[in-house]
PDB file of N, CA and C in Angstrom:
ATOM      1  N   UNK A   1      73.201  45.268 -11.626  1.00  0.00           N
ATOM      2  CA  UNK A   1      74.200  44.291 -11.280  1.00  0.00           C
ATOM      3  C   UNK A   1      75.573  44.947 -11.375  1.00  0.00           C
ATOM      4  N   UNK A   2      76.357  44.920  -9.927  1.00  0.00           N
ATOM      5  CA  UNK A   2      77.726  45.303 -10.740  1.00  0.00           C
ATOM      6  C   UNK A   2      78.295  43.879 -10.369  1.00  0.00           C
ATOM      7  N   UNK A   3      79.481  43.857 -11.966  1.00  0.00           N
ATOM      8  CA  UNK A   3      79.794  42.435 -11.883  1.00  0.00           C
ATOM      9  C   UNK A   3      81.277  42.295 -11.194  1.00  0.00           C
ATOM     10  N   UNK A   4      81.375  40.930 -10.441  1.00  0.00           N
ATOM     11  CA  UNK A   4      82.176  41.071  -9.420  1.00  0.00           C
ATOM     12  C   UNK A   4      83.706  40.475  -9.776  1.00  0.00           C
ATOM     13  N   UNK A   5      83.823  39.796 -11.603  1.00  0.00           N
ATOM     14  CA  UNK A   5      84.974  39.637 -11.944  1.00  0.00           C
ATOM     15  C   UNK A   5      84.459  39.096 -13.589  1.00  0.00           C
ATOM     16  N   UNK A   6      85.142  39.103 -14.742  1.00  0.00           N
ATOM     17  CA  UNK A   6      85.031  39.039 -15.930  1.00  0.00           C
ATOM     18  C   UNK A   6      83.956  38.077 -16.482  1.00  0.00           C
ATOM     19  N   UNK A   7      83.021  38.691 -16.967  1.00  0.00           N
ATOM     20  CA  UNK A   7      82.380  37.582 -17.676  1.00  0.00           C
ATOM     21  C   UNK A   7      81.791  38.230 -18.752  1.00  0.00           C
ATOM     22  N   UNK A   8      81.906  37.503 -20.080  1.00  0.00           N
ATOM     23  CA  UNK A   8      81.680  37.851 -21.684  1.00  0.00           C
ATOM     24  C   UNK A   8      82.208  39.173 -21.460  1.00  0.00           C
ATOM     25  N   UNK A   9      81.570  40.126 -21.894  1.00  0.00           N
ATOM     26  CA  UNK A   9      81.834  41.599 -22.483  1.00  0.00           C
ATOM     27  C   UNK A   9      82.381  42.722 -21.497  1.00  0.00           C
ATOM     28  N   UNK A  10      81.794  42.094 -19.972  1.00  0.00           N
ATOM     29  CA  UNK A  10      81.908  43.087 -18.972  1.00  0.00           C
ATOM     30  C   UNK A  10      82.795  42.803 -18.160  1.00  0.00           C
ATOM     31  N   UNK A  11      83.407  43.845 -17.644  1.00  0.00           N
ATOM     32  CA  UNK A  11      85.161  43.438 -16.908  1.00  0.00           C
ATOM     33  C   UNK A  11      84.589  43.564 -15.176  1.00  0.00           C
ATOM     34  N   UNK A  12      85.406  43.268 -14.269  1.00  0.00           N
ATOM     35  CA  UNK A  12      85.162  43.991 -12.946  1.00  0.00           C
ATOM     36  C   UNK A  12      84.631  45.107 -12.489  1.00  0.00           C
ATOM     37  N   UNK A  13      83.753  45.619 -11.728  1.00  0.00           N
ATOM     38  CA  UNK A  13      83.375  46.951 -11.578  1.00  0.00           C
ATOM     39  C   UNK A  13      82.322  47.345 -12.403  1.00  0.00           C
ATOM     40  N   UNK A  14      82.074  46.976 -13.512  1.00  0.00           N
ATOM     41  CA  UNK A  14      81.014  47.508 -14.430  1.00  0.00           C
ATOM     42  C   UNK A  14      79.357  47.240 -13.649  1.00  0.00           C
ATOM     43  N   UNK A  15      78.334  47.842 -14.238  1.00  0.00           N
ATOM     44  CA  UNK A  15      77.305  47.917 -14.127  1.00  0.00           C
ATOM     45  C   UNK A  15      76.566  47.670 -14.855  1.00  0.00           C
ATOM     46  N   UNK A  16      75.305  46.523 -15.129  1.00  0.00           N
ATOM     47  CA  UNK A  16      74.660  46.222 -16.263  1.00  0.00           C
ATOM     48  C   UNK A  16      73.373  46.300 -15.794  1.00  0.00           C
ATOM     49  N   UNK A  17      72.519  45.796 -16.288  1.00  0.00           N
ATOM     50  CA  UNK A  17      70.678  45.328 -16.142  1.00  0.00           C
ATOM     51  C   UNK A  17      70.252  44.287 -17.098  1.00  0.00           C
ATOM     52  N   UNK A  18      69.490  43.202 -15.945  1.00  0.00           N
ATOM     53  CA  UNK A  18      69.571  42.017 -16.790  1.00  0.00           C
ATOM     54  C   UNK A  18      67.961  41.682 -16.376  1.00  0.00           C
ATOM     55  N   UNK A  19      67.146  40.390 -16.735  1.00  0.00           N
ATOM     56  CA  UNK A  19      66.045  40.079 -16.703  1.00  0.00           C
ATOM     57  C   UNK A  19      65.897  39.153 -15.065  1.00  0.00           C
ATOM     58  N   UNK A  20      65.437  39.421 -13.900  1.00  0.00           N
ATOM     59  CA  UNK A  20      65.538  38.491 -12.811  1.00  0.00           C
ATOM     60  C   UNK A  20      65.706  37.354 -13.146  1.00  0.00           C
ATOM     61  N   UNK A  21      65.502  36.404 -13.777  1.00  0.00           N
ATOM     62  CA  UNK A  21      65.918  35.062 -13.317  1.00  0.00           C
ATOM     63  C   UNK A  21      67.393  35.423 -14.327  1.00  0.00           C
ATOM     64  N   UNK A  22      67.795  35.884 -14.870  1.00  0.00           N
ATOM     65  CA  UNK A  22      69.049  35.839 -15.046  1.00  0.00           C
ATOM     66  C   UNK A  22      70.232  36.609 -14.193  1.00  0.00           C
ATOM     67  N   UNK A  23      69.418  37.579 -13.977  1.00  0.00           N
ATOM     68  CA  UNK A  23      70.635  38.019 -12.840  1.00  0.00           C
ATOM     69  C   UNK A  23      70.536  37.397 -11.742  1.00  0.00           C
ATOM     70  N   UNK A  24      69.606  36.891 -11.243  1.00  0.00           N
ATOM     71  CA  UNK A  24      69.763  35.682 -10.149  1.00  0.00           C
ATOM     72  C   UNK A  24      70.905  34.974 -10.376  1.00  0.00           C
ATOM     73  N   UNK A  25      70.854  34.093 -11.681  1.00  0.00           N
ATOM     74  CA  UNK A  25      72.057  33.386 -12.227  1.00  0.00           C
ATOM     75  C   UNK A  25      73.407  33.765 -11.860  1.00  0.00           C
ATOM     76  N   UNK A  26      73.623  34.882 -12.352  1.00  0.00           N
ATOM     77  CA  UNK A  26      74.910  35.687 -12.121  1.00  0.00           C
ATOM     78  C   UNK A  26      75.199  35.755 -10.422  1.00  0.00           C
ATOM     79  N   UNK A  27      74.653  36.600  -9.855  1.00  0.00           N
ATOM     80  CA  UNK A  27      74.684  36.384  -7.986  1.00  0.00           C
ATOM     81  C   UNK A  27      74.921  34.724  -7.758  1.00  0.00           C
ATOM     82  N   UNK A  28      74.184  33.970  -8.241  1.00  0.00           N
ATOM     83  CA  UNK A  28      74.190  32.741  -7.249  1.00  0.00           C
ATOM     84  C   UNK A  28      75.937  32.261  -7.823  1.00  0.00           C
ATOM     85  N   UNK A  29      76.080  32.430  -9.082  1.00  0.00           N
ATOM     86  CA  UNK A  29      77.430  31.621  -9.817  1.00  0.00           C
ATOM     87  C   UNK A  29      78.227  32.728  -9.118  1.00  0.00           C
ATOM     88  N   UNK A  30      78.263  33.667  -8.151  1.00  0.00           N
ATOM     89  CA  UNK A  30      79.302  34.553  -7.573  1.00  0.00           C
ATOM     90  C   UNK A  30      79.700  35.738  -8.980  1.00  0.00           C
ATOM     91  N   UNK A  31      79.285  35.260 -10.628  1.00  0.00           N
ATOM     92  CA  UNK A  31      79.851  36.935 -10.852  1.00  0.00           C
ATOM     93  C   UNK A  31      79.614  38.235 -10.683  1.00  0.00           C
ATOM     94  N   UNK A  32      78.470  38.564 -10.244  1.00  0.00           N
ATOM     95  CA  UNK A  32      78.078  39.522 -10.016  1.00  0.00           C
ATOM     96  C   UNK A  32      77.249  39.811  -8.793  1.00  0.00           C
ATOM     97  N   UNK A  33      77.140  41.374  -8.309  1.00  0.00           N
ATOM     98  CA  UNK A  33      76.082  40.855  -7.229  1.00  0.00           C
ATOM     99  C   UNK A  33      75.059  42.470  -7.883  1.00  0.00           C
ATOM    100  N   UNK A  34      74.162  42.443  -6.860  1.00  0.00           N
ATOM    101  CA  UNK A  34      72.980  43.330  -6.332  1.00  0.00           C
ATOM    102  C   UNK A  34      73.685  45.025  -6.061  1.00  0.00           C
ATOM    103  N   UNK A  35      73.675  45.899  -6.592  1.00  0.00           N
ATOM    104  CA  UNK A  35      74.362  46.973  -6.082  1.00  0.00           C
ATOM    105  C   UNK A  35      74.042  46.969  -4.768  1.00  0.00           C
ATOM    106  N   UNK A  36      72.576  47.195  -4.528  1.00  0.00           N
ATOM    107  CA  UNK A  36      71.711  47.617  -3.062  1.00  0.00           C
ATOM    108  C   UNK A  36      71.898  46.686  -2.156  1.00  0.00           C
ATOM    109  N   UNK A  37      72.279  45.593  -2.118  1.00  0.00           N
ATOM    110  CA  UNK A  37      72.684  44.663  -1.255  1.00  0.00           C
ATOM    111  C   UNK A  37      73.884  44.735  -0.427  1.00  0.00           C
ATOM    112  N   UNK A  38      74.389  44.352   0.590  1.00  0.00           N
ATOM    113  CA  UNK A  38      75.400  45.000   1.073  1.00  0.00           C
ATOM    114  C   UNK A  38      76.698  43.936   0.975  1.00  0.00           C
ATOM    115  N   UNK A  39      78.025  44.831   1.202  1.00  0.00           N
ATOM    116  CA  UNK A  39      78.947  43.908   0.114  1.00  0.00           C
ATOM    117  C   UNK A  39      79.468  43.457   1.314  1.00  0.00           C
ATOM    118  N   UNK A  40      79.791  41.642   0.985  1.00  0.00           N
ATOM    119  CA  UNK A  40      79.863  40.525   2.324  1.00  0.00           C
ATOM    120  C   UNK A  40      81.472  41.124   2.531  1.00  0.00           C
ATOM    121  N   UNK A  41      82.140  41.051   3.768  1.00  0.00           N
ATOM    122  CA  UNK A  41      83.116  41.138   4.222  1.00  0.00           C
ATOM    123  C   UNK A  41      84.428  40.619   3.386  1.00  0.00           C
ATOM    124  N   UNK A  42      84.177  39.278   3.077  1.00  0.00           N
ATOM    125  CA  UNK A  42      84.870  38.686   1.811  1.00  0.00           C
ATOM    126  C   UNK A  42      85.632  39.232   0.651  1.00  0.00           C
ATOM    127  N   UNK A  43      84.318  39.796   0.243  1.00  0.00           N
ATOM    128  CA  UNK A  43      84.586  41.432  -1.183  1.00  0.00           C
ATOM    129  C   UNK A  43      85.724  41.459  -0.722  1.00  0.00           C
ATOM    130  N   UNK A  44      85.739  42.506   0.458  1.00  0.00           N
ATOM    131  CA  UNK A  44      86.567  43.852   0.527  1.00  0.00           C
ATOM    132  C   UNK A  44      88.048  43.681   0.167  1.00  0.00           C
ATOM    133  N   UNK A  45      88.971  44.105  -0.221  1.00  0.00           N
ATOM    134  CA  UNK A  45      90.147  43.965  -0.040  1.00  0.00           C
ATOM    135  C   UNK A  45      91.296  44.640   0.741  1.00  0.00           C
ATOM    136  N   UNK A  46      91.711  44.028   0.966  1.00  0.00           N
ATOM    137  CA  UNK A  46      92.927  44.241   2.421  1.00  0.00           C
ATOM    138  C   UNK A  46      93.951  44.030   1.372  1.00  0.00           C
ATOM    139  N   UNK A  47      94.506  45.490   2.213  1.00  0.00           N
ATOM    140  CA  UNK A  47      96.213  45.255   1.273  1.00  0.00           C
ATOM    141  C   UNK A  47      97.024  44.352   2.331  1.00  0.00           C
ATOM    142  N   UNK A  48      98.348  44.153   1.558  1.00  0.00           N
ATOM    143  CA  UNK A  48      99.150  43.687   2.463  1.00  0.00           C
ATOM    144  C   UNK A  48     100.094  44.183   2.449  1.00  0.00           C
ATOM    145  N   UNK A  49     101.055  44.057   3.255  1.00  0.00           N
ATOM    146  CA  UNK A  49     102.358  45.054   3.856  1.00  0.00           C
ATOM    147  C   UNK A  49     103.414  44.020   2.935  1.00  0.00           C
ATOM    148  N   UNK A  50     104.259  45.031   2.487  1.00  0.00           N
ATOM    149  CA  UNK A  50     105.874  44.745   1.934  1.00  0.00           C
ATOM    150  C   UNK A  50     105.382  43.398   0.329  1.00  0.00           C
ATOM    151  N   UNK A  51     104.215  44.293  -0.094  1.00  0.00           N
ATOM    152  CA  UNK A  51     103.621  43.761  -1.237  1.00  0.00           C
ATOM    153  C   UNK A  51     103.257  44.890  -2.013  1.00  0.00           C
ATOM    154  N   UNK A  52     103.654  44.595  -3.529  1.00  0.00           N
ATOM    155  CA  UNK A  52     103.463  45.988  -4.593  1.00  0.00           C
ATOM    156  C   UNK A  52     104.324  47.400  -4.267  1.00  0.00           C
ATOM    157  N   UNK A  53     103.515  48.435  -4.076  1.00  0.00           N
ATOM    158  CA  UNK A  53     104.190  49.601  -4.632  1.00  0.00           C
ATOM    159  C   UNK A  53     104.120  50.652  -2.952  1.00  0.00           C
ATOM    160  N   UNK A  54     103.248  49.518  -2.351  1.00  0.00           N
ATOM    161  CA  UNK A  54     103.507  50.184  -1.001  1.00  0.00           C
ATOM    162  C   UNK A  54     103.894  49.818   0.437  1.00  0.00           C
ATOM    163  N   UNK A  55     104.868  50.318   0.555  1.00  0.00           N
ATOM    164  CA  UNK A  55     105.693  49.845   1.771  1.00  0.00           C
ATOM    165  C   UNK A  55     106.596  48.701   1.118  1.00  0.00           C
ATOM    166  N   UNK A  56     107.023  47.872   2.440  1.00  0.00           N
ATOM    167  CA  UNK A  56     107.877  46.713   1.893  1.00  0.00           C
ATOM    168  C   UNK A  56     109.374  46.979   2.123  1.00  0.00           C
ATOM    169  N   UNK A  57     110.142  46.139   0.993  1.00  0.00           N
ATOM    170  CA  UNK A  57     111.914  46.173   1.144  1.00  0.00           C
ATOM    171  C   UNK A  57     111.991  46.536  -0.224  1.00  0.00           C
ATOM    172  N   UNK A  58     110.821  48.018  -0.858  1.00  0.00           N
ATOM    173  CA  UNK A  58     111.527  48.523  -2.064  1.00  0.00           C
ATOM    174  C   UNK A  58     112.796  49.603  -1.904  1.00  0.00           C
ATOM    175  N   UNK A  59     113.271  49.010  -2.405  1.00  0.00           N
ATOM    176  CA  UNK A  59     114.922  50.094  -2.307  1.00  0.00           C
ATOM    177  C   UNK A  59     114.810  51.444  -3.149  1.00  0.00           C
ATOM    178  N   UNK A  60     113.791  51.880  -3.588  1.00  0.00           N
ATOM    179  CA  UNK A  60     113.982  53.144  -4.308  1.00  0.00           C
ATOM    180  C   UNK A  60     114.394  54.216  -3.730  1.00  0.00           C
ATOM    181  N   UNK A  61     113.568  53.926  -2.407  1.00  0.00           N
ATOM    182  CA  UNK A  61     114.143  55.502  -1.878  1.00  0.00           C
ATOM    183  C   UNK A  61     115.724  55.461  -1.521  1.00  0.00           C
ATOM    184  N   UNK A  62     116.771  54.085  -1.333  1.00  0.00           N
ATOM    185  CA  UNK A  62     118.180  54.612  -1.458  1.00  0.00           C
ATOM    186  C   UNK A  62     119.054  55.023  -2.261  1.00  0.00           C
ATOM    187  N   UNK A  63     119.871  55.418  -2.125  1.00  0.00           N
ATOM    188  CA  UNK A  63     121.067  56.288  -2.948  1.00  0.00           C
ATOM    189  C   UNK A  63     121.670  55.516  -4.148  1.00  0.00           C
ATOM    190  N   UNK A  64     121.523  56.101  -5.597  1.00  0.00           N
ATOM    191  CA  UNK A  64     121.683  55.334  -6.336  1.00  0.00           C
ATOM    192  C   UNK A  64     123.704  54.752  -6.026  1.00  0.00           C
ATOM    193  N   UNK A  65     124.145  53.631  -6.815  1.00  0.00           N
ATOM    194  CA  UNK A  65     125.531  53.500  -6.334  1.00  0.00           C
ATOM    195  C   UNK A  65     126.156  54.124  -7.825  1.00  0.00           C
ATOM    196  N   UNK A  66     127.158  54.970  -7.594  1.00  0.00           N
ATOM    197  CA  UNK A  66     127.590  55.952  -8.950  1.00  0.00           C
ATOM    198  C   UNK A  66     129.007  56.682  -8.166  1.00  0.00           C
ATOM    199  N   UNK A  67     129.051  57.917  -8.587  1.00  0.00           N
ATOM    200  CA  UNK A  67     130.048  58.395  -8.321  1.00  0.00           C
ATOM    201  C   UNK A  67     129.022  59.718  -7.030  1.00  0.00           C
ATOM    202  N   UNK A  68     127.983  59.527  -6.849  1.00  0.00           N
ATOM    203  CA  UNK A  68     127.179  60.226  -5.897  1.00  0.00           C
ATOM    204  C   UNK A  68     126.451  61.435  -6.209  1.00  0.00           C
ATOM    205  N   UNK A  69     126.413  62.248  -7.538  1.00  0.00           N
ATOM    206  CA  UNK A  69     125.748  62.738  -8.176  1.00  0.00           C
ATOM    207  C   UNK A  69     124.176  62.549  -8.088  1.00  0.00           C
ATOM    208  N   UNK A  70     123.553  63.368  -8.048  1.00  0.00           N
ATOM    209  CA  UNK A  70     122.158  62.690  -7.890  1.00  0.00           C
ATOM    210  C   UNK A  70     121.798  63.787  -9.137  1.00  0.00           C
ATOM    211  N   UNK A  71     120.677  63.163  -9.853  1.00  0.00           N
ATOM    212  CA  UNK A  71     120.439  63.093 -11.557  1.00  0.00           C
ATOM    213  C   UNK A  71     119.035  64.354 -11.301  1.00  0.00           C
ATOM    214  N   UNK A  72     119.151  65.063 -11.901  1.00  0.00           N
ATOM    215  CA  UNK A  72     117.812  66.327 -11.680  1.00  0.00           C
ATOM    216  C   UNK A  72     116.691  65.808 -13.094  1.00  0.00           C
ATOM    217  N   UNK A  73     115.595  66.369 -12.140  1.00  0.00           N
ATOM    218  CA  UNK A  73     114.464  65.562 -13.093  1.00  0.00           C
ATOM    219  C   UNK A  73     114.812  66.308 -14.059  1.00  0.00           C
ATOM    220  N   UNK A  74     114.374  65.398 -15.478  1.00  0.00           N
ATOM    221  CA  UNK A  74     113.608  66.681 -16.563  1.00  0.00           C
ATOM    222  C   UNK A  74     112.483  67.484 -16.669  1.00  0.00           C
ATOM    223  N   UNK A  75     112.881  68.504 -17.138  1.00  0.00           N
ATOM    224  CA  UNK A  75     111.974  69.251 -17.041  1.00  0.00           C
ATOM    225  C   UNK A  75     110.256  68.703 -17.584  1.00  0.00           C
ATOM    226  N   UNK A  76     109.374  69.090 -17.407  1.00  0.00           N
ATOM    227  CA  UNK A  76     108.392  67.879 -17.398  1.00  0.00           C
ATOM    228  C   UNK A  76     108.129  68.520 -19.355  1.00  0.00           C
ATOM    229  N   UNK A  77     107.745  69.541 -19.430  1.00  0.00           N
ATOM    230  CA  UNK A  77     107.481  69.693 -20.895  1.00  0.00           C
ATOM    231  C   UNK A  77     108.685  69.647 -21.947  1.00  0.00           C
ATOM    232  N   UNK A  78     109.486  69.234 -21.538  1.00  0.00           N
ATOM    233  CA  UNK A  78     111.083  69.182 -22.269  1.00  0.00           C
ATOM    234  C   UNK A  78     110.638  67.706 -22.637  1.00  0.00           C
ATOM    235  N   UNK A  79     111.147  67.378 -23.966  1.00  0.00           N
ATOM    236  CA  UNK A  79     111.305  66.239 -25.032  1.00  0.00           C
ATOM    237  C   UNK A  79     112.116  64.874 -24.531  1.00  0.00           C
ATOM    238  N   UNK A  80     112.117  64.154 -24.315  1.00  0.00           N
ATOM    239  CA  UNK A  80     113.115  63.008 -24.148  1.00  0.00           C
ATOM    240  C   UNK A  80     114.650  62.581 -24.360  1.00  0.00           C
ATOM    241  N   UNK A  81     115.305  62.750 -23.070  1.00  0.00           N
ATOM    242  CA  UNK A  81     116.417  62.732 -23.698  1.00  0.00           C
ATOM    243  C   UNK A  81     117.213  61.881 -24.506  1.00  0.00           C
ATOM    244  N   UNK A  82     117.746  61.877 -25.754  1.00  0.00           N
ATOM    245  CA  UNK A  82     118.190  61.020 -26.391  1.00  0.00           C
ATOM    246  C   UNK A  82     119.719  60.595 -26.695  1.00  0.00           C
ATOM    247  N   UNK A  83     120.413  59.547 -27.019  1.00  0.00           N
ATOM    248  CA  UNK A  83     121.415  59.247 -26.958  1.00  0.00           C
ATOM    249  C   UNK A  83     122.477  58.489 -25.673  1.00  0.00           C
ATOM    250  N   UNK A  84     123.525  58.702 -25.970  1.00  0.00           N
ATOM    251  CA  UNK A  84     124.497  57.990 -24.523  1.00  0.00           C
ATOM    252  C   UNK A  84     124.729  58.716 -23.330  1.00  0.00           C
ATOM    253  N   UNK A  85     124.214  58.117 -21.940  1.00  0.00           N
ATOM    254  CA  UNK A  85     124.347  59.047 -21.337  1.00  0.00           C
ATOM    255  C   UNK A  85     125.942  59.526 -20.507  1.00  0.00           C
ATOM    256  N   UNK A  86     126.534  60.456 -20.200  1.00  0.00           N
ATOM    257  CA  UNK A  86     128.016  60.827 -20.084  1.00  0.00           C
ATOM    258  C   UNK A  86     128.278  60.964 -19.104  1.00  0.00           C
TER     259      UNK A  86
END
């Protein structure tokens, strides 16, 4: 069975093994289904446009507003910088 959204112990995605008439249970109440069975159109998920972290009207990629300086990463194994920044 992988289960198809939270129930008791097991989260989304997981994989269990249960006794037939109980995993019947689970399929028919929709939490879980049949791995080998094929997954209904429904499942699948479709992203959507100008939603979350992709695409959309996120403004990150413009120019921060400052005096026009643009800020250089830290170095990645360098410590955190601490204090006020100048």
């Amino acid at each position: 069975m992988i289960f198809q959204r939270p129930h008791l112990m097991y989260q989304r995605g997981e994989t269990a093994g249960f006794a037939d008439d109980h995993a019947d249970k689970l399929i028919a109440a929709g939490i879980a289904r049949d791995p080998s069975a094929p997954v209904p159109a429904s499942a699948v998920e479709v992203p959507q446009e100008g939603k979350g972290d992709e695409g959309g009207d996120d403004k990150s990629d413009a120019p921060a507003k400052g005096d026009g300086k643009v800020a250089k990463a830290p170095d990645p194994g360098a410590p955190p910088v601490q204090g006020k920044k100048s």
